[in-house]
C-alpha atoms as a PDB file:
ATOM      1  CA  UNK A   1       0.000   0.000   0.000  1.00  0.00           C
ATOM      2  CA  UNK A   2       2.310   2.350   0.758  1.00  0.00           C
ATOM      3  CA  UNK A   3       4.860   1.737  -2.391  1.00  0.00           C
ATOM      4  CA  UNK A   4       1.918   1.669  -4.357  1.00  0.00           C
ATOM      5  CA  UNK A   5       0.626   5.389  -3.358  1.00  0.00           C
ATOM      6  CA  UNK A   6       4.281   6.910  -2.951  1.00  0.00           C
ATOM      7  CA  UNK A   7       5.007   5.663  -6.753  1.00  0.00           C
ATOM      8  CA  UNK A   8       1.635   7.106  -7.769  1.00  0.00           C
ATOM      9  CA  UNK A   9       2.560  10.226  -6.394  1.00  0.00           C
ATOM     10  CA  UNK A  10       5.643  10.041  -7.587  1.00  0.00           C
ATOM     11  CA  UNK A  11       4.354   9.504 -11.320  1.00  0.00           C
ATOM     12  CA  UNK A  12       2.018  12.525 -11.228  1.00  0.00           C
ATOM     13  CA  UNK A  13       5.026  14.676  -9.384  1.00  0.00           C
ATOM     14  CA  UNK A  14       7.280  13.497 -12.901  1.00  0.00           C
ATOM     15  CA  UNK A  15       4.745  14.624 -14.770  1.00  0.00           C
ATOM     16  CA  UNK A  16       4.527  18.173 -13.717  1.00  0.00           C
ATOM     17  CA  UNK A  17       7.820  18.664 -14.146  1.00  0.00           C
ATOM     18  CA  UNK A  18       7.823  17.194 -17.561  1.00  0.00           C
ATOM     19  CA  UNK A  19       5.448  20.016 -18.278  1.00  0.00           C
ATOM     20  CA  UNK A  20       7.528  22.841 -16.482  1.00  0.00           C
ATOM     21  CA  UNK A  21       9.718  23.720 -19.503  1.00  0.00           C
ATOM     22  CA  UNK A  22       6.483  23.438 -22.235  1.00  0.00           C
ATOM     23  CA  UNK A  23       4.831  26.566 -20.041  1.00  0.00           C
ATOM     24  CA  UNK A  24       5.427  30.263 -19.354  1.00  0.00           C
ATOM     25  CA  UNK A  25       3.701  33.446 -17.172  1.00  0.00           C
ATOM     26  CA  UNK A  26       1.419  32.636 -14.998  1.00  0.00           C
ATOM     27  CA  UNK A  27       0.424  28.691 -16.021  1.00  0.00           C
ATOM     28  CA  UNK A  28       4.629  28.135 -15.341  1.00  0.00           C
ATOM     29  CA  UNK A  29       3.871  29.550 -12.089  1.00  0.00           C
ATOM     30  CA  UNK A  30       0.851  27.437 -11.004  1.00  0.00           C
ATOM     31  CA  UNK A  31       2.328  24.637 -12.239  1.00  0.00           C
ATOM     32  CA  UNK A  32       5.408  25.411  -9.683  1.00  0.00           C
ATOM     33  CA  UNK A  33       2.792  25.725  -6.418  1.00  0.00           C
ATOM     34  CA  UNK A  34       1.090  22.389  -7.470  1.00  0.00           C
ATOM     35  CA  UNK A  35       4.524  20.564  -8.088  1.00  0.00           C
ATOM     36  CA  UNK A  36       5.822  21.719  -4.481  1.00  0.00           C
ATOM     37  CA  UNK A  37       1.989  20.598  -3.172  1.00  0.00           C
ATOM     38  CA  UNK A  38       2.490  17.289  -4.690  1.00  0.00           C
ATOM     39  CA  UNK A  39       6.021  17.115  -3.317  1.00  0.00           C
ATOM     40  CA  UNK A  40       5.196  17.493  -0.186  1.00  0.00           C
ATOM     41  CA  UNK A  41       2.340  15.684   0.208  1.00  0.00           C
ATOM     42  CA  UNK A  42       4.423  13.164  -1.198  1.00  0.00           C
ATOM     43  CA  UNK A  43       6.841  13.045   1.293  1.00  0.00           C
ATOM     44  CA  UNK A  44       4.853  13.872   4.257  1.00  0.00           C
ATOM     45  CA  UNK A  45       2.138  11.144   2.772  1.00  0.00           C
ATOM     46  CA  UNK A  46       5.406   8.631   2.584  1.00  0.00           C
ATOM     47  CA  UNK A  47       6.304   8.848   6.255  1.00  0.00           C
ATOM     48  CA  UNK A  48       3.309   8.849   7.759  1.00  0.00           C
ATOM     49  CA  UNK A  49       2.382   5.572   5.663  1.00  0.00           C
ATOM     50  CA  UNK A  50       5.843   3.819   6.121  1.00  0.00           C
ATOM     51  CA  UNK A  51       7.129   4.911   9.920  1.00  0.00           C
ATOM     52  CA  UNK A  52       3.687   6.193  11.713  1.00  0.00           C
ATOM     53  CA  UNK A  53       2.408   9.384  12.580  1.00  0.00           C
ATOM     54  CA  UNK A  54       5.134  10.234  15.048  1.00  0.00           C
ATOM     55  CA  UNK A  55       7.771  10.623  11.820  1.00  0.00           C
ATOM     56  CA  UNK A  56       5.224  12.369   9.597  1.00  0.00           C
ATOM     57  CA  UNK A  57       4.771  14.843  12.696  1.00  0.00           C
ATOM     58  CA  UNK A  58       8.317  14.983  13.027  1.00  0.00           C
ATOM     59  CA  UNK A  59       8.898  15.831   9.189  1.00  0.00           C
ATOM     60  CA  UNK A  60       6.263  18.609   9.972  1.00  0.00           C
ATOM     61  CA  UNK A  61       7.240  20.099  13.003  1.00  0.00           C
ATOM     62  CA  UNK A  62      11.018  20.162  11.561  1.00  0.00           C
ATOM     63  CA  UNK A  63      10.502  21.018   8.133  1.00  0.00           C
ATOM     64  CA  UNK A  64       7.537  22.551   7.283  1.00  0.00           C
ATOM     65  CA  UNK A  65       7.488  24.457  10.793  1.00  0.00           C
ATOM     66  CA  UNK A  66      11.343  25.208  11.130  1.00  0.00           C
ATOM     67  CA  UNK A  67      11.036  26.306   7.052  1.00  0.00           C
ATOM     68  CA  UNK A  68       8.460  28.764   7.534  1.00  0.00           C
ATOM     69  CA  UNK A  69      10.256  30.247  10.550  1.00  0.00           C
ATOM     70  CA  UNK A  70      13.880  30.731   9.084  1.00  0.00           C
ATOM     71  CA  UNK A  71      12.229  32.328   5.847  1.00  0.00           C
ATOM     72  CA  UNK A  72      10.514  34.836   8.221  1.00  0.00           C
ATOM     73  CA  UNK A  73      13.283  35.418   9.785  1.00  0.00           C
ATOM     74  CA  UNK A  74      15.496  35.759   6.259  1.00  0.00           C
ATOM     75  CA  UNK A  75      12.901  38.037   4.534  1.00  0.00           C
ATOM     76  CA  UNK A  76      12.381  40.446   7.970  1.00  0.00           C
ATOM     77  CA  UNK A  77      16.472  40.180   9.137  1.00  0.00           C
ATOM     78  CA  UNK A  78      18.594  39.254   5.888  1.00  0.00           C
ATOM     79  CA  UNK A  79      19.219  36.608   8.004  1.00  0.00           C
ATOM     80  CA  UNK A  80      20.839  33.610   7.751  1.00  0.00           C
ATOM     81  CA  UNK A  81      20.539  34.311   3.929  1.00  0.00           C
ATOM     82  CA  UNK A  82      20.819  37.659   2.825  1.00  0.00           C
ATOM     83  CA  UNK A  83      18.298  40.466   1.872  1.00  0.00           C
ATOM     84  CA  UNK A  84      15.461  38.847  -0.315  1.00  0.00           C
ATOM     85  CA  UNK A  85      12.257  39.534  -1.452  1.00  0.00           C
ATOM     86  CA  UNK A  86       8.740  37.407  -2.454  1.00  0.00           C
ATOM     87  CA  UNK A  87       7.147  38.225  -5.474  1.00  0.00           C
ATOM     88  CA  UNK A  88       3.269  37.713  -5.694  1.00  0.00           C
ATOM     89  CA  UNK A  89       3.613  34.990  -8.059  1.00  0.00           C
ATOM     90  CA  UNK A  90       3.725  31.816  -5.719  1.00  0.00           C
ATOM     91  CA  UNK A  91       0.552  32.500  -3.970  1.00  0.00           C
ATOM     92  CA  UNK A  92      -0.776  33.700  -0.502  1.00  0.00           C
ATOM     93  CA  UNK A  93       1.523  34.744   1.631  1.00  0.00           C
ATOM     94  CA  UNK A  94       2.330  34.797   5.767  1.00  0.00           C
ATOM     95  CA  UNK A  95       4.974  37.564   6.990  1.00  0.00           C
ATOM     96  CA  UNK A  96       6.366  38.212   3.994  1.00  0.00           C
ATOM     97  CA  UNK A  97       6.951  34.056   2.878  1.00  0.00           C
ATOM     98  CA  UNK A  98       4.599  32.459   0.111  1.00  0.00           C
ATOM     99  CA  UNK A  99       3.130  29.590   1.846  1.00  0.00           C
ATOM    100  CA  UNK A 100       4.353  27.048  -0.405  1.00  0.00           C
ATOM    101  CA  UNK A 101       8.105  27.329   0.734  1.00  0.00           C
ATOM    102  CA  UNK A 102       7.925  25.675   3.482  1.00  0.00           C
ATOM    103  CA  UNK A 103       6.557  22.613   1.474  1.00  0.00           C
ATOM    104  CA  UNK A 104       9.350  23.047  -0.506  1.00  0.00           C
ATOM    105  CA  UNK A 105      11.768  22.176   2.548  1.00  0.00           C
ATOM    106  CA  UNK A 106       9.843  19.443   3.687  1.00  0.00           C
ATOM    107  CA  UNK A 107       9.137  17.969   0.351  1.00  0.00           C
ATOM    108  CA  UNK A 108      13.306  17.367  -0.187  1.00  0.00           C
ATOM    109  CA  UNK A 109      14.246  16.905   3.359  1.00  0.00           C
ATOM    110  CA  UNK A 110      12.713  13.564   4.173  1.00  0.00           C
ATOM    111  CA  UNK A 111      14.204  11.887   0.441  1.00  0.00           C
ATOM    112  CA  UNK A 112      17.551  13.550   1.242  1.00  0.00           C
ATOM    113  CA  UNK A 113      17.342  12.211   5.085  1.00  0.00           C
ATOM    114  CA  UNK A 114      16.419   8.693   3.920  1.00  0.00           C
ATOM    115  CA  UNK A 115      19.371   8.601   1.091  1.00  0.00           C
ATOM    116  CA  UNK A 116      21.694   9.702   3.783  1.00  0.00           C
ATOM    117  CA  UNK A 117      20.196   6.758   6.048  1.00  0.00           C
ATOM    118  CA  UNK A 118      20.810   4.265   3.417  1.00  0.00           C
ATOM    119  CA  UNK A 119      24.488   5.176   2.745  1.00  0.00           C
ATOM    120  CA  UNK A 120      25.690   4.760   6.502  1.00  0.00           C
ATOM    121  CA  UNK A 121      24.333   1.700   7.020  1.00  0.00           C
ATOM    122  CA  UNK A 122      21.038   2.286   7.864  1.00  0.00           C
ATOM    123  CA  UNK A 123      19.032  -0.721   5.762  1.00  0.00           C
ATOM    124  CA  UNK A 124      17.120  -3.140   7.018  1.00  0.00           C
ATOM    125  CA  UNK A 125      19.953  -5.594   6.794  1.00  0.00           C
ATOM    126  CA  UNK A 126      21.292  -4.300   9.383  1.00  0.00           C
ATOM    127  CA  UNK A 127      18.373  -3.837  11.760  1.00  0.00           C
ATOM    128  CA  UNK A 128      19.808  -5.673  14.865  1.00  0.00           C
ATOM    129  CA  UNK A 129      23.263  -6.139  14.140  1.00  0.00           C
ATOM    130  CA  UNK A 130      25.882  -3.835  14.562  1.00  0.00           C
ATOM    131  CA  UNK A 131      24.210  -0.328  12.793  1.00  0.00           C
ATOM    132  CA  UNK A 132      20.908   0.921  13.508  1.00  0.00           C
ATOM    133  CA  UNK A 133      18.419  -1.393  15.820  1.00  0.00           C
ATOM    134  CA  UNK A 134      14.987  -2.065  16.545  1.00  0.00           C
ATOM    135  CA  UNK A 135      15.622  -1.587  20.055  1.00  0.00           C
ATOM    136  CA  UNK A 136      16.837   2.314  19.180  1.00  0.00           C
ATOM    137  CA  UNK A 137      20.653   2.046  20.359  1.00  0.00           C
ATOM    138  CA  UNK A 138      21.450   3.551  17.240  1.00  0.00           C
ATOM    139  CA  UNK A 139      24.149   4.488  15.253  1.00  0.00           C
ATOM    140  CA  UNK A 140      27.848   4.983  16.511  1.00  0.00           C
ATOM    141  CA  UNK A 141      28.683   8.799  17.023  1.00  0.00           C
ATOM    142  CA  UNK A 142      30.802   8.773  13.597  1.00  0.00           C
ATOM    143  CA  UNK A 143      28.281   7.050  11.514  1.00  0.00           C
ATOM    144  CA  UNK A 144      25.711   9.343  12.994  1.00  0.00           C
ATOM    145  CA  UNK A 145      27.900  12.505  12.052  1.00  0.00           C
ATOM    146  CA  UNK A 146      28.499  11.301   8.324  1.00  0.00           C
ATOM    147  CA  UNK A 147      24.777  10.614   8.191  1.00  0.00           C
ATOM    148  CA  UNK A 148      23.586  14.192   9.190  1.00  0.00           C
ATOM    149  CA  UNK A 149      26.664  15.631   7.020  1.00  0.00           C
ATOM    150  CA  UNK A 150      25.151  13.655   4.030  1.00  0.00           C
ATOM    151  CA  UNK A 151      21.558  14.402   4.805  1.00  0.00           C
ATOM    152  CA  UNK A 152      22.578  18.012   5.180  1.00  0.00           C
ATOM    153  CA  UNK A 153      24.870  18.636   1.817  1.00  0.00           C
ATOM    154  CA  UNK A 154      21.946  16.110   0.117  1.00  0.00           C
ATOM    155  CA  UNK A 155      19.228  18.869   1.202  1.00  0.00           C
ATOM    156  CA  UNK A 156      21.343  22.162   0.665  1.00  0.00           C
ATOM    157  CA  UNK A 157      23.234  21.246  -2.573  1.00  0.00           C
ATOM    158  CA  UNK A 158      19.728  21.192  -3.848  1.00  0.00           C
ATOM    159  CA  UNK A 159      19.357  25.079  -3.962  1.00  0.00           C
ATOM    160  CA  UNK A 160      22.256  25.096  -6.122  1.00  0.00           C
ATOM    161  CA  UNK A 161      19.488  24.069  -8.827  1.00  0.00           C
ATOM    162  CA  UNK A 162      16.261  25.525  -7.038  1.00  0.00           C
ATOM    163  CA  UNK A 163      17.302  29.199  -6.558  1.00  0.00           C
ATOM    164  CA  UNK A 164      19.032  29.821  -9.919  1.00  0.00           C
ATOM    165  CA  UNK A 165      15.892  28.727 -11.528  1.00  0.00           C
ATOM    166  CA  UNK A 166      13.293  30.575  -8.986  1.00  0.00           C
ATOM    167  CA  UNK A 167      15.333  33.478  -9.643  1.00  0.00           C
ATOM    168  CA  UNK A 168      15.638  34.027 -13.328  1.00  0.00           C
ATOM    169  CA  UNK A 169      11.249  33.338 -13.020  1.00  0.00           C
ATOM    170  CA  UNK A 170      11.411  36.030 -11.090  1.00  0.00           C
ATOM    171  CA  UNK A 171       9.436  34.435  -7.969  1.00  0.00           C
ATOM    172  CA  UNK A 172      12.230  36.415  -5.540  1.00  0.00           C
ATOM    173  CA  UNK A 173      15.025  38.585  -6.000  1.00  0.00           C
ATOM    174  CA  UNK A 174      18.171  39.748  -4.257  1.00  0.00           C
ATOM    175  CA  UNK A 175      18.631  42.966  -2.681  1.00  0.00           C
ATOM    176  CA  UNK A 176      22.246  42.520  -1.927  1.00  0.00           C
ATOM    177  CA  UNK A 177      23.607  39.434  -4.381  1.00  0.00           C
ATOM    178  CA  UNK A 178      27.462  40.086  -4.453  1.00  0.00           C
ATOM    179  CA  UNK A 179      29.564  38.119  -3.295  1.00  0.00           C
ATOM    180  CA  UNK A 180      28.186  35.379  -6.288  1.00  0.00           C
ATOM    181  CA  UNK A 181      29.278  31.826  -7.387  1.00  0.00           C
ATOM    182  CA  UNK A 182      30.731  32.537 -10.695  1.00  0.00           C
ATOM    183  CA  UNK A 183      27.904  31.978 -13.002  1.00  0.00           C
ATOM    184  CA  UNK A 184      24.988  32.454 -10.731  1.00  0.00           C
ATOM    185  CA  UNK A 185      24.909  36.401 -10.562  1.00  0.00           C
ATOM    186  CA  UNK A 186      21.645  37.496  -8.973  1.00  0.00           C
ATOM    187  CA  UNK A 187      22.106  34.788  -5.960  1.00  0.00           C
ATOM    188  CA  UNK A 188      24.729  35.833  -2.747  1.00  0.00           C
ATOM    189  CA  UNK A 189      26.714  33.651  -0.973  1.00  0.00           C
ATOM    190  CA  UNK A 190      25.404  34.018   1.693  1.00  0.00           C
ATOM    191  CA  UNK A 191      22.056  31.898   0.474  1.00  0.00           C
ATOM    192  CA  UNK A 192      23.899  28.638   0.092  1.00  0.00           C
ATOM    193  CA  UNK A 193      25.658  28.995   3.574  1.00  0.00           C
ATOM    194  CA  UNK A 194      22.440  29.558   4.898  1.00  0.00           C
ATOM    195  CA  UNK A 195      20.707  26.766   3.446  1.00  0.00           C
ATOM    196  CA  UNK A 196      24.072  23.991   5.033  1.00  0.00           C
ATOM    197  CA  UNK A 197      22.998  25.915   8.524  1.00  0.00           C
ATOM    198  CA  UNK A 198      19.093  25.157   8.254  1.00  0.00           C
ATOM    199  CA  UNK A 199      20.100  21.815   6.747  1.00  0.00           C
ATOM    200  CA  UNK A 200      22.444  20.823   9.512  1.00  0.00           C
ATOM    201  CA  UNK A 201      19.807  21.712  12.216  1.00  0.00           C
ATOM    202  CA  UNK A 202      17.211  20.747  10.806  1.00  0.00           C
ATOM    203  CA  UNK A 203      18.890  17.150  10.192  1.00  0.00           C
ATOM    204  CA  UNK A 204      20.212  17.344  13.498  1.00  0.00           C
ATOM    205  CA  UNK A 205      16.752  17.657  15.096  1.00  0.00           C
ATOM    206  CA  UNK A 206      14.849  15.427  12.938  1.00  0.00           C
ATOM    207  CA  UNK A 207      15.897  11.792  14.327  1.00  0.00           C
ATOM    208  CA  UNK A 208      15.672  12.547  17.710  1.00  0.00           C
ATOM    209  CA  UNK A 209      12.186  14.386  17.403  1.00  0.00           C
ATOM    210  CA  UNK A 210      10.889  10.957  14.797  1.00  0.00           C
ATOM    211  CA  UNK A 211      12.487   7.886  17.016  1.00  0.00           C
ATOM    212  CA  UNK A 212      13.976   5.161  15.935  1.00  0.00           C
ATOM    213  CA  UNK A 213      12.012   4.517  13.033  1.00  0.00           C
ATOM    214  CA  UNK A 214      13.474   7.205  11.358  1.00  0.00           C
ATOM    215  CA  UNK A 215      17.485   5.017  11.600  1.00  0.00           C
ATOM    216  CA  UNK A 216      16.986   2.434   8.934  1.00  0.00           C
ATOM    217  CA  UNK A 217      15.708   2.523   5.301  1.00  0.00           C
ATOM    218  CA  UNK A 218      13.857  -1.112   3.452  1.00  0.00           C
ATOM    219  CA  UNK A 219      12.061  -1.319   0.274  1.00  0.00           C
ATOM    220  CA  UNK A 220       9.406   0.815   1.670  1.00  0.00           C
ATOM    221  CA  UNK A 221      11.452   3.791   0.626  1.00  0.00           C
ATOM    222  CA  UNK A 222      12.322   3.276  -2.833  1.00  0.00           C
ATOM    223  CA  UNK A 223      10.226   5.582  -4.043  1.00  0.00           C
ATOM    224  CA  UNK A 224      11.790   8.489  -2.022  1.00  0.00           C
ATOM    225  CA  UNK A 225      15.628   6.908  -3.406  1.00  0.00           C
ATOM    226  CA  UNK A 226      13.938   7.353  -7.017  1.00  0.00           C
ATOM    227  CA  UNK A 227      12.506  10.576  -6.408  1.00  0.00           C
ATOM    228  CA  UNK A 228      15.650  11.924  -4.955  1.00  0.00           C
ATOM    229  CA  UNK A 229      17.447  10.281  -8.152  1.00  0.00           C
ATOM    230  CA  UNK A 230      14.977  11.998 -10.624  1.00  0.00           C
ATOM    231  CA  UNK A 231      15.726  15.383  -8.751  1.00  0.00           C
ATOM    232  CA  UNK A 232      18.927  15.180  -9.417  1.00  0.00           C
ATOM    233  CA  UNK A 233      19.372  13.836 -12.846  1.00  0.00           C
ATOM    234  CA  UNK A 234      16.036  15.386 -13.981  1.00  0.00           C
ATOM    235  CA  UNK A 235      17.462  19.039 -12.847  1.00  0.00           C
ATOM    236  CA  UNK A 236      20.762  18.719 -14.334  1.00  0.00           C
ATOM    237  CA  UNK A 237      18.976  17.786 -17.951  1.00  0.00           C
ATOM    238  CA  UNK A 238      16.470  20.992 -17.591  1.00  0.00           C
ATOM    239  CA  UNK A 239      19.312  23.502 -16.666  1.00  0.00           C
ATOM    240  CA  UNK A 240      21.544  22.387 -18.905  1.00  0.00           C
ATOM    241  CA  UNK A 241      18.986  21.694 -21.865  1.00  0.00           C
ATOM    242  CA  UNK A 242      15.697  23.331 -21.609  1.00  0.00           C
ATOM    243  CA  UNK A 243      16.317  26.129 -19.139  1.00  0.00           C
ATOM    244  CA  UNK A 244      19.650  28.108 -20.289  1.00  0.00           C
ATOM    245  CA  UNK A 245      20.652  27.577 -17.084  1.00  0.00           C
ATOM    246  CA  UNK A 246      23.818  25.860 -17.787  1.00  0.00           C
ATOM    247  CA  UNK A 247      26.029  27.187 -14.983  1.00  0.00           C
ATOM    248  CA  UNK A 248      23.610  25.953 -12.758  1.00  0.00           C
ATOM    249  CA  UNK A 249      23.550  22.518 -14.033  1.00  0.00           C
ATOM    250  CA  UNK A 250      27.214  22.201 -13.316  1.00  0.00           C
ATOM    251  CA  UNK A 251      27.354  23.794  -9.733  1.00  0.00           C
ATOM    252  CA  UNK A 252      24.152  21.541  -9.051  1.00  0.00           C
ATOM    253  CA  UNK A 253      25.708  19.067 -10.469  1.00  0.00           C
ATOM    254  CA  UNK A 254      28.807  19.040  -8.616  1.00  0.00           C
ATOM    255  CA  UNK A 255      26.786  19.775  -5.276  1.00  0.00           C
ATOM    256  CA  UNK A 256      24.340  16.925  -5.067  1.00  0.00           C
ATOM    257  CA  UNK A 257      26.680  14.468  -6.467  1.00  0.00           C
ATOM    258  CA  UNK A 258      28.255  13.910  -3.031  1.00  0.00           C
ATOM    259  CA  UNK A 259      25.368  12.443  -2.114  1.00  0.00           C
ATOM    260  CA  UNK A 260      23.424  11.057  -5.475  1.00  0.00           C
ATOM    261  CA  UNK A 261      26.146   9.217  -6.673  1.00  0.00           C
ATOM    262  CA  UNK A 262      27.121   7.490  -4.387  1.00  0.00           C
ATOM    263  CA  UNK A 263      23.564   6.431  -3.873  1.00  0.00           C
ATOM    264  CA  UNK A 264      22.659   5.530  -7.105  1.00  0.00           C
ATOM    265  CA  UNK A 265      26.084   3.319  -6.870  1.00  0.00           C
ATOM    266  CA  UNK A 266      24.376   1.900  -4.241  1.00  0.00           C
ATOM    267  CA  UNK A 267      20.870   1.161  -5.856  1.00  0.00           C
ATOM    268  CA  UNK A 268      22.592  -0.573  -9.081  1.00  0.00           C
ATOM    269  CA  UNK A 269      25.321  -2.668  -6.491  1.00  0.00           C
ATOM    270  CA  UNK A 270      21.597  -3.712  -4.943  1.00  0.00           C
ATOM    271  CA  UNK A 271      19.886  -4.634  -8.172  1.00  0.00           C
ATOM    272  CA  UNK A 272      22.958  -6.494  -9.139  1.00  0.00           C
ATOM    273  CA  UNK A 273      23.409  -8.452  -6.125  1.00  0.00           C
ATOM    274  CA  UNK A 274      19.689  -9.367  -6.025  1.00  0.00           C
ATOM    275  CA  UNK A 275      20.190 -10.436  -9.557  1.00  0.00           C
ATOM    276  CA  UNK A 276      22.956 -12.808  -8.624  1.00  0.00           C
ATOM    277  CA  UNK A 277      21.914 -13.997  -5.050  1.00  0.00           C
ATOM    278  CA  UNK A 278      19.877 -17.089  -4.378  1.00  0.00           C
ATOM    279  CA  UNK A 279      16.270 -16.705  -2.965  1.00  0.00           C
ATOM    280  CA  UNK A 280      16.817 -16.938   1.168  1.00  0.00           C
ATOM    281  CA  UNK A 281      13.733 -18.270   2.716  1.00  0.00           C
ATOM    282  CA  UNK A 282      14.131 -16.722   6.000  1.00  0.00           C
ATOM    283  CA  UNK A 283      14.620 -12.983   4.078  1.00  0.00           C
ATOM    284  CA  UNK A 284      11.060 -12.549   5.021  1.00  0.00           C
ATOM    285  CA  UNK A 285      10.431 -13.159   9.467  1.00  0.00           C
ATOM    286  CA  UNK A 286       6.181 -12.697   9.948  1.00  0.00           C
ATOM    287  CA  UNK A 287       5.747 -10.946  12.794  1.00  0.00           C
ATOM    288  CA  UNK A 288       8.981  -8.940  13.323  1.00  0.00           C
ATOM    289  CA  UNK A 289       9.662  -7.929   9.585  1.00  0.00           C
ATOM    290  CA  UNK A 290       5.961  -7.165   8.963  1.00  0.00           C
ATOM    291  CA  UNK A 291       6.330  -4.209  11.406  1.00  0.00           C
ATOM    292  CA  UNK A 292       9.280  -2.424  10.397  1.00  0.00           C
END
């Protein structure tokens, strides 16, 4: 049930953004608040389903609650990101932040939190062994570090697409936007350094606010691995190709790679080995399995 809705989800979330290059004005614009709904209902839909309501709440309270309060803070301080404005474009807003930006945190948080949980050891093969365990001990204080470092690069490297784009629609604008990447004029510094401190806190808070649930990754999640795949491949093709964006596709490029390559490695070494290994007839334990 739950891979079934996430992948539908999914499909229709792929399909908007198929469309996002083929529009303009104000349809380009609607299309963008639908495909952030979508995302995060997505997300927020996937961890409720797969971990409980204590997750999804999590996800919330983190996310969608600590987005909406550092963009208040950013639009009414220039803080942690620099002087920046909201156009109208993005619908209703709340002090000065369109609604829909929060979702936009909360819709790439929980994909980016899982792929970090699956490259430190955090799959279900290792659910009472020596990583992450039923029983909550959790991980050792350097896997736990690499896993919010990963989670937090996986979530802010993002913006490295996201705000080049929003930017050049004109949905916000700079006040202040020197000192620049080279190649992304119009965006400061400052904006990427404040999305790693968000990230890192955010990350930081998110496991111990979700429980223990939130330490290991199964099958469950593959829809959140492919979605956080599509981001990334899917955003470098737009930029690059339908967006004349194309320093954007490289620094976005570059940025997410340290943590979608190495998980897509990681998907195709699973495929592979599930290709080549012999069916195990005690993969599958009714009654302990059946509630993870």
């Amino acid at each position: 049930m739950t891979r079934r809705i996430s992948w539908a989800l999914l499909a229709v979330l792929v399909l908007a953004q198929i469309c996002y290059p083929l529009t303009t004005g104000a349809t380009r614009a609607g299309l963008t608040v639908a495909t952030v709904v979508l995302g995060w209902l997505l997300s927020v839909g996937h961890a409720l389903l797969s971990r409980g309501p204590r997750v999804a709440a999590a996800l919330v309270a983190v996310a969608t609650g600590g987005g909406f309060a550092i963009e208040a803070i950013g639009v009414a301080t220039g803080v942690p990101f620099g002087s920046y404005d909201y156009s109208g474009e993005l619908g209703p807003k709340l002090a000065g932040v369109p609604l829909i930006i929060p979702l936009a945190w909360t819709w790439m948080a929980w994909p980016a939190w899982l792929a970090a949980v699956r490259l430190t050891g955090g799959g279900a093969a290792t659910v009472g062994g020596s990583g992450s365990t039923a029983g909550g001990s959790g991980p050792t204080v350097g896997r736990w570090v690499g896993r919010i470092a990963l989670a937090t690069v996986g979530l802010a490297a993002w913006d490295l697409f996201l705000d080049p784009q929003m930017v050049a629609e004109g949905y916000w604008v700079w006040r202040d936007a020197t000192p620049a990447l080279p190649g992304l004029a119009g965006i400061p510094i400052s904006n990427y350094l404040g999305w790693l401190l968000f990230a890192v806190l955010m990350m930081s808070a998110l496991r111990p606010l979700a429980g223990p649930a939130a330490e290991h990754t199964d099958r469950r999640d593959d829809p959140m691995v492919a979605l956080y795949l599509w981001t990334y491949f899917s955003s470098i093709l737009a930029h690059a190709v339908f967006l004349d964006l194309p320093a954007s596709a490289l620094w976005g490029a570059a940025g997410m790679s340290v943590t979608a390559v190495p998980l897509a490695v990681t998907v195709l070494r699973a495929r592979r080995d599930s290709h080549l290994r012999p069916a195990d007839p005690q993969t599958h334990r009714p009654g302990v399995d059946a509630t993870r």
